[in-house]
C-alpha atoms as a PDB file:
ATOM      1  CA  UNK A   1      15.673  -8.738 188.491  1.00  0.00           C
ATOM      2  CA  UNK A   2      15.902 -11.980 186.374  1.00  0.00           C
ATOM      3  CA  UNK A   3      18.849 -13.287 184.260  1.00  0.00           C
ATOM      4  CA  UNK A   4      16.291 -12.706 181.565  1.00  0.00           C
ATOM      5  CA  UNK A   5      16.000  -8.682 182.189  1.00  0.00           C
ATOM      6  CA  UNK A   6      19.904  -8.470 183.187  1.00  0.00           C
ATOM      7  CA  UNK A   7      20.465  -9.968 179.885  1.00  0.00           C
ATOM      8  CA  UNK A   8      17.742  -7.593 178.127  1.00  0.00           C
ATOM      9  CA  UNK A   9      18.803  -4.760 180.021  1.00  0.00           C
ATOM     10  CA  UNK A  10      22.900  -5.420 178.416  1.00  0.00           C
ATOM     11  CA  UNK A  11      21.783  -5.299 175.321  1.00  0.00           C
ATOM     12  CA  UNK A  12      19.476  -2.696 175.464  1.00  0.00           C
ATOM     13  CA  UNK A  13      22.386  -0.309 176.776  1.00  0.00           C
ATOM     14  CA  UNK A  14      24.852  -2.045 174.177  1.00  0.00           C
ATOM     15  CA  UNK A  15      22.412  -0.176 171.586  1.00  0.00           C
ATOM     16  CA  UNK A  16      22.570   2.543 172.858  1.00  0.00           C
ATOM     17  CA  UNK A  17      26.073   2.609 172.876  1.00  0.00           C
ATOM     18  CA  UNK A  18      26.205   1.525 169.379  1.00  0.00           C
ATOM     19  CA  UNK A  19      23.679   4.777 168.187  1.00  0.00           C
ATOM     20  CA  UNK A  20      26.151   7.463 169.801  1.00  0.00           C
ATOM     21  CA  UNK A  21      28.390   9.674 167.271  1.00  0.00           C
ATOM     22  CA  UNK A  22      31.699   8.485 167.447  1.00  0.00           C
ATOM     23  CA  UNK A  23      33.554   6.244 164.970  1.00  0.00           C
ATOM     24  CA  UNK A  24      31.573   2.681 164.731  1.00  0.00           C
ATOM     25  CA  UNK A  25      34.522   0.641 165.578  1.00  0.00           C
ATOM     26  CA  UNK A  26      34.941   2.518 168.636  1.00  0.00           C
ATOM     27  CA  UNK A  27      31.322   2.309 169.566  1.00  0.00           C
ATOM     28  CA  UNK A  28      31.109  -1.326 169.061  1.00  0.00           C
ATOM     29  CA  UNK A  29      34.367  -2.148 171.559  1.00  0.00           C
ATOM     30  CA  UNK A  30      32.762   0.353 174.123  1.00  0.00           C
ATOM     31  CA  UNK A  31      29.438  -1.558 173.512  1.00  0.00           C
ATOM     32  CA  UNK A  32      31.035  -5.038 174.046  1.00  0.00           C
ATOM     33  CA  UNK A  33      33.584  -3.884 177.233  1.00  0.00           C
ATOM     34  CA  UNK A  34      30.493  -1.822 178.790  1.00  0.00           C
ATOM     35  CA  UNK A  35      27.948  -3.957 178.251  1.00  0.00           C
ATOM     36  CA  UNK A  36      28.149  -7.573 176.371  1.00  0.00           C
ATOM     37  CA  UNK A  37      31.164  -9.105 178.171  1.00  0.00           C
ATOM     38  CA  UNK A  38      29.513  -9.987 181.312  1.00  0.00           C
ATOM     39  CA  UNK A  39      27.073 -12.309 179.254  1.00  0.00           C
ATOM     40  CA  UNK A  40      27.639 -16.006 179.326  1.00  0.00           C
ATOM     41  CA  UNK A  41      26.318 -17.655 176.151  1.00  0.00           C
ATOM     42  CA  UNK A  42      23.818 -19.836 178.358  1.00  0.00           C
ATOM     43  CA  UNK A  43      22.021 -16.356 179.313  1.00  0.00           C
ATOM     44  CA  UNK A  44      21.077 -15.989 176.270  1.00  0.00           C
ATOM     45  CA  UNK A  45      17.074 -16.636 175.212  1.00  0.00           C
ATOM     46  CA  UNK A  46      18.140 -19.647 172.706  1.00  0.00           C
ATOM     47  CA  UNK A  47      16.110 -18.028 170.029  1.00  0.00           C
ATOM     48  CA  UNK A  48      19.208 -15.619 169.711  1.00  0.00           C
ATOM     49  CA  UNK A  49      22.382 -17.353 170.880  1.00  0.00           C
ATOM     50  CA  UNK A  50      23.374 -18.254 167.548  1.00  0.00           C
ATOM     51  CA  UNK A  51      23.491 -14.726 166.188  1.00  0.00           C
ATOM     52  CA  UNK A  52      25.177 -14.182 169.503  1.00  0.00           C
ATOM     53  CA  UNK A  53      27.629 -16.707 168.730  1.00  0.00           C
ATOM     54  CA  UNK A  54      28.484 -15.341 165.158  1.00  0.00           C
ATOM     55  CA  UNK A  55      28.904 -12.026 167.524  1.00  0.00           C
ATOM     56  CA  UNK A  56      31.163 -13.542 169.692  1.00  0.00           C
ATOM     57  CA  UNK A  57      33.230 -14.993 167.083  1.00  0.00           C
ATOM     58  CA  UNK A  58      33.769 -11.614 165.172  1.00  0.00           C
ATOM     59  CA  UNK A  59      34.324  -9.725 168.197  1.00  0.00           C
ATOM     60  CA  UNK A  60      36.693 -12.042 170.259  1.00  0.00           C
ATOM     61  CA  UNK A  61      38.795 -14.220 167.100  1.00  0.00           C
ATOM     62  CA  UNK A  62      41.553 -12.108 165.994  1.00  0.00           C
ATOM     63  CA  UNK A  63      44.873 -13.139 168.007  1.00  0.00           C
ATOM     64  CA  UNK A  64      46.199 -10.004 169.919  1.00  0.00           C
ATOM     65  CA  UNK A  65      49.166  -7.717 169.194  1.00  0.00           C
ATOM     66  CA  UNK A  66      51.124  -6.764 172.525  1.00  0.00           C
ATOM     67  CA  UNK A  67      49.245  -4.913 175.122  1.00  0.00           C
ATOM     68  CA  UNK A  68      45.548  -5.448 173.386  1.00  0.00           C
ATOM     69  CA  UNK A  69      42.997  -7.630 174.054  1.00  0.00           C
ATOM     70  CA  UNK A  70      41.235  -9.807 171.442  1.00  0.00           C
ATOM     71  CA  UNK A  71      38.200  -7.476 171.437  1.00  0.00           C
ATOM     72  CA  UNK A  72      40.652  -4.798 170.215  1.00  0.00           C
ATOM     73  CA  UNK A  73      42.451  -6.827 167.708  1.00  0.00           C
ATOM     74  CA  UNK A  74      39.524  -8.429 166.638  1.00  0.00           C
ATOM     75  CA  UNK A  75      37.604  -4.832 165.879  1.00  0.00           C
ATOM     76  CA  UNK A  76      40.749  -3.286 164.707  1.00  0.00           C
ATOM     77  CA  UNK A  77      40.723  -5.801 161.707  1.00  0.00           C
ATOM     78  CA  UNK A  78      37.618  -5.352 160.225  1.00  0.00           C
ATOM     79  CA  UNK A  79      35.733  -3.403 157.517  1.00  0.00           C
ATOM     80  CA  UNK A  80      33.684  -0.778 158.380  1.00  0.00           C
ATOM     81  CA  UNK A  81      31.222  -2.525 156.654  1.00  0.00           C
ATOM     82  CA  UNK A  82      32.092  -5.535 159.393  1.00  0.00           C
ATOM     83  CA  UNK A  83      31.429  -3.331 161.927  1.00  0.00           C
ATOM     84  CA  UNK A  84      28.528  -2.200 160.761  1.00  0.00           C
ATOM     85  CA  UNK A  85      27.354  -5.677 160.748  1.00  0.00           C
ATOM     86  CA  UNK A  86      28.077  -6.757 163.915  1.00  0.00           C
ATOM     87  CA  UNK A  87      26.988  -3.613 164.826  1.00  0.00           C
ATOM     88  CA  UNK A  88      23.545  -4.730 163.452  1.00  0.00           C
ATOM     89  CA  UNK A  89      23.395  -7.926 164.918  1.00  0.00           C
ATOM     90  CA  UNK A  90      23.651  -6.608 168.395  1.00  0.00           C
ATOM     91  CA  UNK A  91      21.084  -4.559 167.671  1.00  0.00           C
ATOM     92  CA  UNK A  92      19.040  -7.666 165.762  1.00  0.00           C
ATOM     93  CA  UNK A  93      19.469  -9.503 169.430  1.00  0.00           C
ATOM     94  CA  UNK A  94      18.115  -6.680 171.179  1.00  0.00           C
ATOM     95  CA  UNK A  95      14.700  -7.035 168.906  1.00  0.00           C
ATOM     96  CA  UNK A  96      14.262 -10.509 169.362  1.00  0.00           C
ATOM     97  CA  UNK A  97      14.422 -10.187 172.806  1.00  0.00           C
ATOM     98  CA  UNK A  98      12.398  -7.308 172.710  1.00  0.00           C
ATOM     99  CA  UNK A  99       9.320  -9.110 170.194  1.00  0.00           C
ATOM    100  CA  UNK A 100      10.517 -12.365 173.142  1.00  0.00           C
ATOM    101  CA  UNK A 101       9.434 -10.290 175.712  1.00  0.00           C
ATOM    102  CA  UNK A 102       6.632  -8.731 173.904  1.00  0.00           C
ATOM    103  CA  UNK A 103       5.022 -12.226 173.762  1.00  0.00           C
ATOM    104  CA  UNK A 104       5.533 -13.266 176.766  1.00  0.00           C
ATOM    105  CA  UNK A 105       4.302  -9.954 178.582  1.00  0.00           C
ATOM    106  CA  UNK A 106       0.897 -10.156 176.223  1.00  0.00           C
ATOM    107  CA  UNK A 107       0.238 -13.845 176.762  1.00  0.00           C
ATOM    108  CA  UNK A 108       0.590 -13.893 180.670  1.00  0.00           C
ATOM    109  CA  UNK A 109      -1.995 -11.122 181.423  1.00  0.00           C
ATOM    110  CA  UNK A 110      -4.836 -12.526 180.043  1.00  0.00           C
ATOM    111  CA  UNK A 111      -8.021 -10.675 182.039  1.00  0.00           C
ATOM    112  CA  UNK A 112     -10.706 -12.969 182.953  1.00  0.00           C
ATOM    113  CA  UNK A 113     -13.856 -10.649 182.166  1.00  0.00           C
ATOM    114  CA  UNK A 114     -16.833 -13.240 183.823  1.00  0.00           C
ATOM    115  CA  UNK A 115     -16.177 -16.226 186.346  1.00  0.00           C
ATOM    116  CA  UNK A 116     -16.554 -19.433 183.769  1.00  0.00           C
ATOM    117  CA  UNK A 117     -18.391 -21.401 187.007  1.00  0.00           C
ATOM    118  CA  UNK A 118     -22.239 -20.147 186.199  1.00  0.00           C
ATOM    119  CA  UNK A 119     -25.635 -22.029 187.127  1.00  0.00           C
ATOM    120  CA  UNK A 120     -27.826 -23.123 184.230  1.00  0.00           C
ATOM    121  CA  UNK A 121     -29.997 -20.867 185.568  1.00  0.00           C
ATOM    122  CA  UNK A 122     -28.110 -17.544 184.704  1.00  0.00           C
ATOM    123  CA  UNK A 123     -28.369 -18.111 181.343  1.00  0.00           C
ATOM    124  CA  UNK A 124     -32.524 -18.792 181.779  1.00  0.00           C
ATOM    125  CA  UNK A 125     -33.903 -15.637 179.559  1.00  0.00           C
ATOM    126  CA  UNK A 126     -36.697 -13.915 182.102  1.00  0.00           C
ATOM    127  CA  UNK A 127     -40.208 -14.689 182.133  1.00  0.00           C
ATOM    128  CA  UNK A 128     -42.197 -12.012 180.362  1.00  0.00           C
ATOM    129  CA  UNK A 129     -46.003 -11.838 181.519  1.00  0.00           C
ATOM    130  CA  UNK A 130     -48.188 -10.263 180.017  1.00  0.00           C
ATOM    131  CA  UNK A 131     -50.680  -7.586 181.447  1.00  0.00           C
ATOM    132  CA  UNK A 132     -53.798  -6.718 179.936  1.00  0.00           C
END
């Protein structure tokens, strides 16, 4: 598997994480801890490492209180309307990637119908005689 589907495959799990019923702050640190902290920015496709890095920033910047991490701090401090968007950005990566893929996938199985190296001659239209 390439760094491109381990990276595809994260965030494709982190969504589903983030579409379960539980509270969304809870489902966003589970997301992250589960599925997003392995990633290193540079396995990113670069058409989405910036929203990634906005990502990063909300989820990781809050300074932690004893015995949490910054992913809990950071999460803990938010709006649930911040969570929801982060929330949606995850999800926003995952589409890129997915449309990313998408193109890729379509434009690398092109199916040559005919071979393109063809004699003159096959293109000749048949003699028709005529029989009376």
């Amino acid at each position: 598997m390439g760094l491109y589907d381990q990276c595809w495959e994260c965030f494709h799990f982190a969504t589903l994480e983030l579409v379960r019923s539980s509270p969304i702050k809870q489902r966003l640190v589970c997301a992250y801890r589960r599925h997003l902290a392995s990633l290193q920015e540079s396995d990113i496709p670069s058409e989405a490492r910036e929203c990634y890095a906005q990502v990063m920033r909300a989820m990781c910047g809050v300074a932690p209180l004893r015995g949490e991490d910054a992913v809990t701090a950071s999460v803990r401090k938010m709006s649930n309307q911040e969570a929801d968007d982060c929330a949606a950005q995850i999800v926003e990566i995952f589409g890129m990637m997915c449309k990313t893929h998408h193109n890729v996938a379509r434009s690398s199985s092109v199916v040559q119908l005919h071979s393109v190296e063809r004699n003159a001659e096959e293109f000749d239209p048949p003699a028709l005689a005529a029989s009376n």
